[in-house]
C-alpha atoms as a PDB file:
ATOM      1  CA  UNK A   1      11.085 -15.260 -26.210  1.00  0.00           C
ATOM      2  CA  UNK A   2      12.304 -15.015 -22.839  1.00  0.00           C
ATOM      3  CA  UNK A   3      10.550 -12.439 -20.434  1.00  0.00           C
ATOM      4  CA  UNK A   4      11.703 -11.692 -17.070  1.00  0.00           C
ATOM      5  CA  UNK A   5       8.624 -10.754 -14.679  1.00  0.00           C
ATOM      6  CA  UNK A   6       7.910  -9.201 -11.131  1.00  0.00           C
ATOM      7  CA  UNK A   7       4.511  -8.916  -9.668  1.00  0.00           C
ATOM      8  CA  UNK A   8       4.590  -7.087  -6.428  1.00  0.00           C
ATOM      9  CA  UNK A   9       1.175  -7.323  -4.438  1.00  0.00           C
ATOM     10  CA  UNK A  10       0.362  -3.742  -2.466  1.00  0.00           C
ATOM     11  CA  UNK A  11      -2.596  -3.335  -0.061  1.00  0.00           C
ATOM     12  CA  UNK A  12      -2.164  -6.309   1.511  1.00  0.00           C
ATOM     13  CA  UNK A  13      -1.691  -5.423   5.006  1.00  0.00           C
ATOM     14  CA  UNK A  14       1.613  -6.838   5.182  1.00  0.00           C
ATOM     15  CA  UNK A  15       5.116  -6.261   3.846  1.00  0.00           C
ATOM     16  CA  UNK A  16       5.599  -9.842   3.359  1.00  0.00           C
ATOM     17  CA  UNK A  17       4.864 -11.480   0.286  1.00  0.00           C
ATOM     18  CA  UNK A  18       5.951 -15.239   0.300  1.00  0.00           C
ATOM     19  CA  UNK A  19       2.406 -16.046   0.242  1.00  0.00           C
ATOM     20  CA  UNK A  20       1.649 -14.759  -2.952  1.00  0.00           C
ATOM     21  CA  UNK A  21       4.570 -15.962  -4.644  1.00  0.00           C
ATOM     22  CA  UNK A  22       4.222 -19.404  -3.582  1.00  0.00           C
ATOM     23  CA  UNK A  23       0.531 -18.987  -5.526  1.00  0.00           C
ATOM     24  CA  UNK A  24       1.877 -17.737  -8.799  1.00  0.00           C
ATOM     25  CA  UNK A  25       5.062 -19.997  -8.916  1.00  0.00           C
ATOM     26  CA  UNK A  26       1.867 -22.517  -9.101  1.00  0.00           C
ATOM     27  CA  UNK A  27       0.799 -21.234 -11.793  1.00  0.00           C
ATOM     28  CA  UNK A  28       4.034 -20.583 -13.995  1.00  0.00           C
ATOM     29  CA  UNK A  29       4.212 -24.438 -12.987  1.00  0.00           C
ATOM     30  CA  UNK A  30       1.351 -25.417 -14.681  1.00  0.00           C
ATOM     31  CA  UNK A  31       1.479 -22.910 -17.578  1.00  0.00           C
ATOM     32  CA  UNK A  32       4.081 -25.579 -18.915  1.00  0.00           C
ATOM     33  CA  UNK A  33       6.654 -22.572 -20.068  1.00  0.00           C
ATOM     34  CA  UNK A  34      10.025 -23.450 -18.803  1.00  0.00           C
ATOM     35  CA  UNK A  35      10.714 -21.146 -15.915  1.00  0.00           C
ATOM     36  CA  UNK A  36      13.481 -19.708 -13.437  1.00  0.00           C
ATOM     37  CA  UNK A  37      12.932 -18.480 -10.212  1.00  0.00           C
ATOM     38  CA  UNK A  38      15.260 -15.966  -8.760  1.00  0.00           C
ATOM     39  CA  UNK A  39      15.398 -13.118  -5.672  1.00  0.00           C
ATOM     40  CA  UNK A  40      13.669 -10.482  -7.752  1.00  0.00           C
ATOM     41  CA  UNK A  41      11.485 -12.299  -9.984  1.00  0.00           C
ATOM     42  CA  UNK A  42      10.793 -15.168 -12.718  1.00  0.00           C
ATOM     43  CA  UNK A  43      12.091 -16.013 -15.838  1.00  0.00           C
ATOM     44  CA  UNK A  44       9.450 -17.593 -18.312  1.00  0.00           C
ATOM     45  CA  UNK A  45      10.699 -19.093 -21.748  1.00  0.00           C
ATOM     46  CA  UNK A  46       8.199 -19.469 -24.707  1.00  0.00           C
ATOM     47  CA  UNK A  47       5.978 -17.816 -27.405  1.00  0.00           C
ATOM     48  CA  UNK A  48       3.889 -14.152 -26.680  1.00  0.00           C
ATOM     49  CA  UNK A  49       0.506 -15.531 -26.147  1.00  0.00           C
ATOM     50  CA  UNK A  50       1.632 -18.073 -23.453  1.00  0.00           C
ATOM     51  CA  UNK A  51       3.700 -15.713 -21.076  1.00  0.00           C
ATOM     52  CA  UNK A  52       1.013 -13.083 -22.094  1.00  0.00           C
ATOM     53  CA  UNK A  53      -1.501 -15.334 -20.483  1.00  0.00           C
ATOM     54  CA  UNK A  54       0.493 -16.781 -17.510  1.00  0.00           C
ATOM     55  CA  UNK A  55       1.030 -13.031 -16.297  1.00  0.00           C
ATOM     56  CA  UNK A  56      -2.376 -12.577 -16.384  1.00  0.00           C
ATOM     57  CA  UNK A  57      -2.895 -15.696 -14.377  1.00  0.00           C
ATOM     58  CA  UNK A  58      -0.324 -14.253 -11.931  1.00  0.00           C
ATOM     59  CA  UNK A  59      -2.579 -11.054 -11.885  1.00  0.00           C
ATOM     60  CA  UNK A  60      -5.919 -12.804 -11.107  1.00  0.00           C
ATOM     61  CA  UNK A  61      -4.226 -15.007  -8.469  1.00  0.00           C
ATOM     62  CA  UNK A  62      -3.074 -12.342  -6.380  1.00  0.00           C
ATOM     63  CA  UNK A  63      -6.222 -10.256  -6.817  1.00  0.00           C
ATOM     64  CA  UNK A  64      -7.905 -12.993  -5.796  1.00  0.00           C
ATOM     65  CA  UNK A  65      -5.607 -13.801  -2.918  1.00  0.00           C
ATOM     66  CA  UNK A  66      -6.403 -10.020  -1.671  1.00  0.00           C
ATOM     67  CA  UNK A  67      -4.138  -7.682  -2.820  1.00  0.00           C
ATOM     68  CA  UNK A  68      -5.875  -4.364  -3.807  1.00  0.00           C
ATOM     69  CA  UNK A  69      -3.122  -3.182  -6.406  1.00  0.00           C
ATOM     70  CA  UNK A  70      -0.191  -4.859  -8.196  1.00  0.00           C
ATOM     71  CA  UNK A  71       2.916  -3.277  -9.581  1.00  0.00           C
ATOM     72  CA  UNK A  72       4.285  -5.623 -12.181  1.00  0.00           C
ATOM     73  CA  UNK A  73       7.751  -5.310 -13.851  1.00  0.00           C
ATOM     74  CA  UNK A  74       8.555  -6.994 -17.326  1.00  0.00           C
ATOM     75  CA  UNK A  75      11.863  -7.604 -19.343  1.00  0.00           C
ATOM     76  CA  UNK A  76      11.304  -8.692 -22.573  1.00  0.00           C
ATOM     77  CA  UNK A  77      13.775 -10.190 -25.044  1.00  0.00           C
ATOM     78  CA  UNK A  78      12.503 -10.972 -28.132  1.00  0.00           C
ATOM     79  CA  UNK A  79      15.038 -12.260 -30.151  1.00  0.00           C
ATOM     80  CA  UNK A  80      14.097 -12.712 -33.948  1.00  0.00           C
ATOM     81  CA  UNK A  81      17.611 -13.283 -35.708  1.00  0.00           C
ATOM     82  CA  UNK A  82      18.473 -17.087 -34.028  1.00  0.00           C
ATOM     83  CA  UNK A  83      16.946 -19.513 -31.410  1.00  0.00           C
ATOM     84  CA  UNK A  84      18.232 -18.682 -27.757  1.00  0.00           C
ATOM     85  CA  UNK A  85      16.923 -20.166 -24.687  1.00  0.00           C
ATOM     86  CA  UNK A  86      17.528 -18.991 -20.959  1.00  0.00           C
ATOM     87  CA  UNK A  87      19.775 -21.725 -20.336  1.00  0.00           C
ATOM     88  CA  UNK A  88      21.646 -20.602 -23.611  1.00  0.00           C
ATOM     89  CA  UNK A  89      22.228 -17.190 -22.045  1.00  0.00           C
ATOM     90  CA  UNK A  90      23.578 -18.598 -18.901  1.00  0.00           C
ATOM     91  CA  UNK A  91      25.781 -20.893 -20.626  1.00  0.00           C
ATOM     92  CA  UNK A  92      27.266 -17.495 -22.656  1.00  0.00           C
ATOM     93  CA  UNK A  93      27.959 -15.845 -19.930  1.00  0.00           C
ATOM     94  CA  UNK A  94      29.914 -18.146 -17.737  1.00  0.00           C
ATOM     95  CA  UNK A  95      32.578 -19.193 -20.589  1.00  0.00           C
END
């Protein structure tokens, strides 16, 4: 499974949020999913329960960082028919 996530902190007194993703990219590093960061969000690569969990990491980490309210987006694909990692996908689309 490969699910593409956004948490976006609100009520935090400031429209800058560096702080809080620096906290939950330290916990996708520890959840030991492989992981891409980009501009708008992470990438996390590995079974339901495990990305399941690490957003809910993200969640408490910003809650307890402060923020009053998050507004999280998630992509999922859940691809049943073959094996397909994130790299995989990349890889496709460049040939």
């Amino acid at each position: 499974m490969i699910v593409d996530v956004s948490v976006v902190p609100i009520g935090t007194g400031s429209t800058s949020v560096s702080r809080f993703v620096r906290e939950v990219l330290k916990v996708v590093r520890v959840s030991g999913l492989k992981y891409q960061v980009g501009p708008m969000g992470t990438s996390l690569e590995g079974d339901w329960d495990s990305i399941f969990k690490t957003i809910r990491e993200m969640h408490e980490v910003c809650f307890k960082m402060g923020a009053g309210r998050l507004l999280t987006t998630i992509k999922v694909d859940d691809r049943r028919d073959k094996v397909q990692s994130m790299q995989d996908k990349l890889d496709r689309v460049s040939e």
